[in-house]
PDB file of N, CA and C in Angstrom:
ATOM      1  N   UNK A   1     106.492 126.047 104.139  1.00  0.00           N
ATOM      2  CA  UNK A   1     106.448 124.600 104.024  1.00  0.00           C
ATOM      3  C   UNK A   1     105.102 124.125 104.559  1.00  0.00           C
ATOM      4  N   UNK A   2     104.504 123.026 103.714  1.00  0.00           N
ATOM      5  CA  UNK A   2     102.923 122.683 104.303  1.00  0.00           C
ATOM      6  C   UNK A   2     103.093 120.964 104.498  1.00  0.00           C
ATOM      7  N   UNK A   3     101.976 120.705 105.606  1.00  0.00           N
ATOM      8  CA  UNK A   3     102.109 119.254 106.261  1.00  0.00           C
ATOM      9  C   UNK A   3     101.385 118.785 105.286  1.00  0.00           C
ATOM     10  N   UNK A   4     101.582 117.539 104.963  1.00  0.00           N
ATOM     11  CA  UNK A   4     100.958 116.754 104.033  1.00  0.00           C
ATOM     12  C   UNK A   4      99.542 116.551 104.814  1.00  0.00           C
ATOM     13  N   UNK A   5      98.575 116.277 104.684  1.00  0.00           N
ATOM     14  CA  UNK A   5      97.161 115.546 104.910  1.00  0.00           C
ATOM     15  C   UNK A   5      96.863 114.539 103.993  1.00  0.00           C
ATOM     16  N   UNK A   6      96.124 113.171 104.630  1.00  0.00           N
ATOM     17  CA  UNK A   6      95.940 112.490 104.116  1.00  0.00           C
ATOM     18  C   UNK A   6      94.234 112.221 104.431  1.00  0.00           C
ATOM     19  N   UNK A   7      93.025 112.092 103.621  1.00  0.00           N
ATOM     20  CA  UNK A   7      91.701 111.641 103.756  1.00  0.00           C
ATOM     21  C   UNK A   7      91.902 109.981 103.607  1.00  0.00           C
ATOM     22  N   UNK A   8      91.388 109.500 104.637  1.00  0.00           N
ATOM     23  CA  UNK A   8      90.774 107.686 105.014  1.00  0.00           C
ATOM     24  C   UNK A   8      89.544 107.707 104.933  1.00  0.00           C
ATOM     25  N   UNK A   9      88.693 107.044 103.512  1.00  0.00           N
ATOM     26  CA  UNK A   9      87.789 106.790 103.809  1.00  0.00           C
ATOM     27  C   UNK A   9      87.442 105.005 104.751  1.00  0.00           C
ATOM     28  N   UNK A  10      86.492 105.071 105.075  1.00  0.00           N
ATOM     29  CA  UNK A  10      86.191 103.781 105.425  1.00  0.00           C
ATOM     30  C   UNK A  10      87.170 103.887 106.836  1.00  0.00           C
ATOM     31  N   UNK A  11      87.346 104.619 107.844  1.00  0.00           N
ATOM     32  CA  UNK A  11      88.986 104.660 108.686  1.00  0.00           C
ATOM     33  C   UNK A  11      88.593 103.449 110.086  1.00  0.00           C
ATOM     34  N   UNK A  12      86.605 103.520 109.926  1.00  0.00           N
ATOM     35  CA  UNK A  12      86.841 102.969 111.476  1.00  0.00           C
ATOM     36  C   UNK A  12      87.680 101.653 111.820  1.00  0.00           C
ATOM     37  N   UNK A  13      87.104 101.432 110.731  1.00  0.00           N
ATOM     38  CA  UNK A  13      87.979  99.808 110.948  1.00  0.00           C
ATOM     39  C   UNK A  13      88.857  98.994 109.480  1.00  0.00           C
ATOM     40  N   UNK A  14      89.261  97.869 109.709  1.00  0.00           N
ATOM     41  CA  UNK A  14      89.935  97.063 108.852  1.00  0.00           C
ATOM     42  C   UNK A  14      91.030  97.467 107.859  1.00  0.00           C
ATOM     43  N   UNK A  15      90.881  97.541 106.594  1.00  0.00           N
ATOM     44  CA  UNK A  15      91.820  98.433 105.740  1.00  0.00           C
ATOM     45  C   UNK A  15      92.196  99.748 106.542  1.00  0.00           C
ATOM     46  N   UNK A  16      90.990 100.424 105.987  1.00  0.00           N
ATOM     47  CA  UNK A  16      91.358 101.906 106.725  1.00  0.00           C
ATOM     48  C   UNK A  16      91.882 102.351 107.667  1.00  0.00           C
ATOM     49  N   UNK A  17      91.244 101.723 108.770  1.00  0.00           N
ATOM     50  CA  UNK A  17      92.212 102.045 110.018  1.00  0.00           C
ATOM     51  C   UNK A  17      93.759 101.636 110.443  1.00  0.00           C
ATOM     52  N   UNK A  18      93.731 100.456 109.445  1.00  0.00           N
ATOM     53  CA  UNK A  18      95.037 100.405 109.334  1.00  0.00           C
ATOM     54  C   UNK A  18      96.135 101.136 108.180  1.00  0.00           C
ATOM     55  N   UNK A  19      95.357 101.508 107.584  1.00  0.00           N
ATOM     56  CA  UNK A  19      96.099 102.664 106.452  1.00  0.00           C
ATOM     57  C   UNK A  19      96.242 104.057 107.187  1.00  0.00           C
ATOM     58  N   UNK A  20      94.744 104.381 108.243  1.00  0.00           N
ATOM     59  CA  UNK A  20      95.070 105.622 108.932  1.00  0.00           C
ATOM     60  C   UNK A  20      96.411 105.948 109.894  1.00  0.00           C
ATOM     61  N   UNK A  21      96.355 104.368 110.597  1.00  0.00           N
ATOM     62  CA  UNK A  21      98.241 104.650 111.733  1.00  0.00           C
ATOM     63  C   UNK A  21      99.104 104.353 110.713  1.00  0.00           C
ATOM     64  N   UNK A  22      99.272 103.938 109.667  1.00  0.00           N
ATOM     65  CA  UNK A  22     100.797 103.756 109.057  1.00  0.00           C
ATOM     66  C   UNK A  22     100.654 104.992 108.551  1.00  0.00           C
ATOM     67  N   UNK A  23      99.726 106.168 107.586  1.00  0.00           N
ATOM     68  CA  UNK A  23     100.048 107.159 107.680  1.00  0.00           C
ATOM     69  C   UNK A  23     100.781 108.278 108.488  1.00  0.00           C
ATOM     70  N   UNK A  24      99.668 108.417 109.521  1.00  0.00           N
ATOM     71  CA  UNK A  24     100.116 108.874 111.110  1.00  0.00           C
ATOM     72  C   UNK A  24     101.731 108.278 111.607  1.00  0.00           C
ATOM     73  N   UNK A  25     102.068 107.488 111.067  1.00  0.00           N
ATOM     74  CA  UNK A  25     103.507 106.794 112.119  1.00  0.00           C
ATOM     75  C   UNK A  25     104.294 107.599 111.256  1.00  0.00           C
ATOM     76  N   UNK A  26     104.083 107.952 110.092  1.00  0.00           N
ATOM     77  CA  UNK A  26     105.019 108.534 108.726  1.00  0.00           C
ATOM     78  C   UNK A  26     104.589 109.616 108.787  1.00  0.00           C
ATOM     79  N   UNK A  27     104.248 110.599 110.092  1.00  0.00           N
ATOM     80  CA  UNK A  27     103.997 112.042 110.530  1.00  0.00           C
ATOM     81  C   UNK A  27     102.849 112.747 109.562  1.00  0.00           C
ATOM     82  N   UNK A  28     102.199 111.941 108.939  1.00  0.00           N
ATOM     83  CA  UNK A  28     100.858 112.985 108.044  1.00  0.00           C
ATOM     84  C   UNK A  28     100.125 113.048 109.013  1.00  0.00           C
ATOM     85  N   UNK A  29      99.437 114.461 108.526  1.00  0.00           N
ATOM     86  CA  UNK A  29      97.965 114.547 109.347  1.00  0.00           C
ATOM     87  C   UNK A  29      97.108 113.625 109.008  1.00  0.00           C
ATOM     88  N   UNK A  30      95.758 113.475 109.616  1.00  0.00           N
ATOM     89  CA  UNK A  30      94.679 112.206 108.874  1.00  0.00           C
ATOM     90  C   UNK A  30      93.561 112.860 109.301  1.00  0.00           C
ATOM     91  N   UNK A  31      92.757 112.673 108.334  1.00  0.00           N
ATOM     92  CA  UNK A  31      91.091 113.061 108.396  1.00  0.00           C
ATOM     93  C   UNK A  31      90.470 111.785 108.325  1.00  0.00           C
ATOM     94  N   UNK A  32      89.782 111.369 108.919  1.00  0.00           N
ATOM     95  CA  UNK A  32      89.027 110.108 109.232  1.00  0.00           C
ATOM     96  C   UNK A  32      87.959 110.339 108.689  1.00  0.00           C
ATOM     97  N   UNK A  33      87.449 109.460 107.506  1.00  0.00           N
ATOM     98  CA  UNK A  33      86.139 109.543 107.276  1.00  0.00           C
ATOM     99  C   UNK A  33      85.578 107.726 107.630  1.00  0.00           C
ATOM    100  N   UNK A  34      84.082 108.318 108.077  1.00  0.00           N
ATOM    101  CA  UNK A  34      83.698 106.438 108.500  1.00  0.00           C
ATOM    102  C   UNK A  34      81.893 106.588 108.349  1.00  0.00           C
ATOM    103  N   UNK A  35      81.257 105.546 107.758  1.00  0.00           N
ATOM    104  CA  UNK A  35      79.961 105.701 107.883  1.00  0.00           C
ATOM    105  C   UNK A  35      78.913 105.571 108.889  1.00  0.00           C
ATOM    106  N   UNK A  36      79.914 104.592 110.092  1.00  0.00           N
ATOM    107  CA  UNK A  36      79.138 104.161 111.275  1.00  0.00           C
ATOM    108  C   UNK A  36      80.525 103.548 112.438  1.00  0.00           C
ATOM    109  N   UNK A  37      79.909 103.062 113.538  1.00  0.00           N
ATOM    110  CA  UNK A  37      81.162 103.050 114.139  1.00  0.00           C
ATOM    111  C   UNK A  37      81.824 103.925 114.635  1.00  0.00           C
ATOM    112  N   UNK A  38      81.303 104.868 115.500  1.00  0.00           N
ATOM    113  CA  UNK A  38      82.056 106.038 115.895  1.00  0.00           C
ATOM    114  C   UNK A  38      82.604 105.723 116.973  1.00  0.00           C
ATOM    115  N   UNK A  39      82.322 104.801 117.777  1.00  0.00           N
ATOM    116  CA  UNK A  39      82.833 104.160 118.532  1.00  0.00           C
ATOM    117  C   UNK A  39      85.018 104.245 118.667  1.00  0.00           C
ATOM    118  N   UNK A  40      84.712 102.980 117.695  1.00  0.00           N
ATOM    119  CA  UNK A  40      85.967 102.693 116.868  1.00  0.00           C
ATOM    120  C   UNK A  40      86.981 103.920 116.143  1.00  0.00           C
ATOM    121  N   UNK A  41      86.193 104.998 115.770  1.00  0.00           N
ATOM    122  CA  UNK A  41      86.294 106.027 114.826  1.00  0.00           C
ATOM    123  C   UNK A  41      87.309 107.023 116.029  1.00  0.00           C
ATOM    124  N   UNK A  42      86.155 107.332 117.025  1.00  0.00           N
ATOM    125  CA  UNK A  42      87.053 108.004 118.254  1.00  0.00           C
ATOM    126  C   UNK A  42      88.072 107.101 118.680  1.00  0.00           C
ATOM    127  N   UNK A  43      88.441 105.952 118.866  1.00  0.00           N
ATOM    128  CA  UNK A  43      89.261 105.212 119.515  1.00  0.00           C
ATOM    129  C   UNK A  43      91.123 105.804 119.077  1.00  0.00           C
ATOM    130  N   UNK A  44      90.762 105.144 117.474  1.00  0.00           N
ATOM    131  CA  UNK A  44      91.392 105.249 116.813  1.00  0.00           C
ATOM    132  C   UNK A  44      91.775 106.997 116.407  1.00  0.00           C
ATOM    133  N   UNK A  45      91.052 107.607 116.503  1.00  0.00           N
ATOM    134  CA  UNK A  45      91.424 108.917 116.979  1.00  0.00           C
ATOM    135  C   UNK A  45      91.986 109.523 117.628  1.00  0.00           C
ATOM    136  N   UNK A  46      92.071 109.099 118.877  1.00  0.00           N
ATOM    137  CA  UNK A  46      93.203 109.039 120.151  1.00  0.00           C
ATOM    138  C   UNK A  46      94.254 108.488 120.199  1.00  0.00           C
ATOM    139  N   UNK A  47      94.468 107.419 119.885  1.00  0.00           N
ATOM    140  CA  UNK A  47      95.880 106.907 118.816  1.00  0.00           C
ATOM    141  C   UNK A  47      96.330 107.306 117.402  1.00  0.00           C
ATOM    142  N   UNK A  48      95.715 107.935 116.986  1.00  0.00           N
ATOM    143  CA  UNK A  48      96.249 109.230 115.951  1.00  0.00           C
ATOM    144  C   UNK A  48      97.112 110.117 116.350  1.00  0.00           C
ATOM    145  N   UNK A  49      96.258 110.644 117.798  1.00  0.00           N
ATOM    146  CA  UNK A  49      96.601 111.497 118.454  1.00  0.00           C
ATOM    147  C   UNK A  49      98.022 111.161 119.046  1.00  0.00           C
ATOM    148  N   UNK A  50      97.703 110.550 119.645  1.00  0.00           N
ATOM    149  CA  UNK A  50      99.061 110.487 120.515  1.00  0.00           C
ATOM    150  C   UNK A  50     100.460 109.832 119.938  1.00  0.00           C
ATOM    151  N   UNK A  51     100.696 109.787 118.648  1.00  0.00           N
ATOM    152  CA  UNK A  51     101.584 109.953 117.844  1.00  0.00           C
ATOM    153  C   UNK A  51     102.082 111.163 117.300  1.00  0.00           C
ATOM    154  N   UNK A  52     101.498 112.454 117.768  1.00  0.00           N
ATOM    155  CA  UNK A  52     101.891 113.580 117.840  1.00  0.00           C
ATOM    156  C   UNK A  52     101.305 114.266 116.344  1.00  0.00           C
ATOM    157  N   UNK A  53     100.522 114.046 115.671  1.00  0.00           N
ATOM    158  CA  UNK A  53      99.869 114.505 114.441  1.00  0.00           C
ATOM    159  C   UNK A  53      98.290 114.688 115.069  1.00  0.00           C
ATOM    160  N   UNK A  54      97.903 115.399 113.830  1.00  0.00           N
ATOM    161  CA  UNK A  54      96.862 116.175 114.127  1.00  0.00           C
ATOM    162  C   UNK A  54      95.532 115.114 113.319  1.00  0.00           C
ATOM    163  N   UNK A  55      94.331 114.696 114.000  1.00  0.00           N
ATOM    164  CA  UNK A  55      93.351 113.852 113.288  1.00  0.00           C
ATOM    165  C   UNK A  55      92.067 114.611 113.717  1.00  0.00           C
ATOM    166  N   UNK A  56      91.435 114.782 112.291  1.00  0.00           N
ATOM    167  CA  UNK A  56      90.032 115.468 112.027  1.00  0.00           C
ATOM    168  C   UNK A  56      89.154 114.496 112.342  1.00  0.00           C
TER     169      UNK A  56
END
């Protein structure tokens, strides 16, 4: 059996990042893609995280 993954482009912020946790809350993995903003990018990474899924 394989975990779904899901790619976010655009993840640091607005749409994306909010498409990245409703993924994540619905147990997919998430790969974060972002052009700038890494800031935001890691943030939101750590709250990936700690919903118990795995974020690239």
């Amino acid at each position: 059996m394989s975990k779904k993954v899901v790619l976010i482009t655009g993840a640091s912020r607005g749409i994306g990042a909010a498409t990245a946790k409703l993924f994540a809350q619905h147990g997919y993995d998430v790969c974060l893609n972002y052009k700038s903003n890494q800031q935001a990018a890691e943030s939101l990474q750590s709250e990936i995280l700690s919903l118990g899924v795995k974020c690239l």
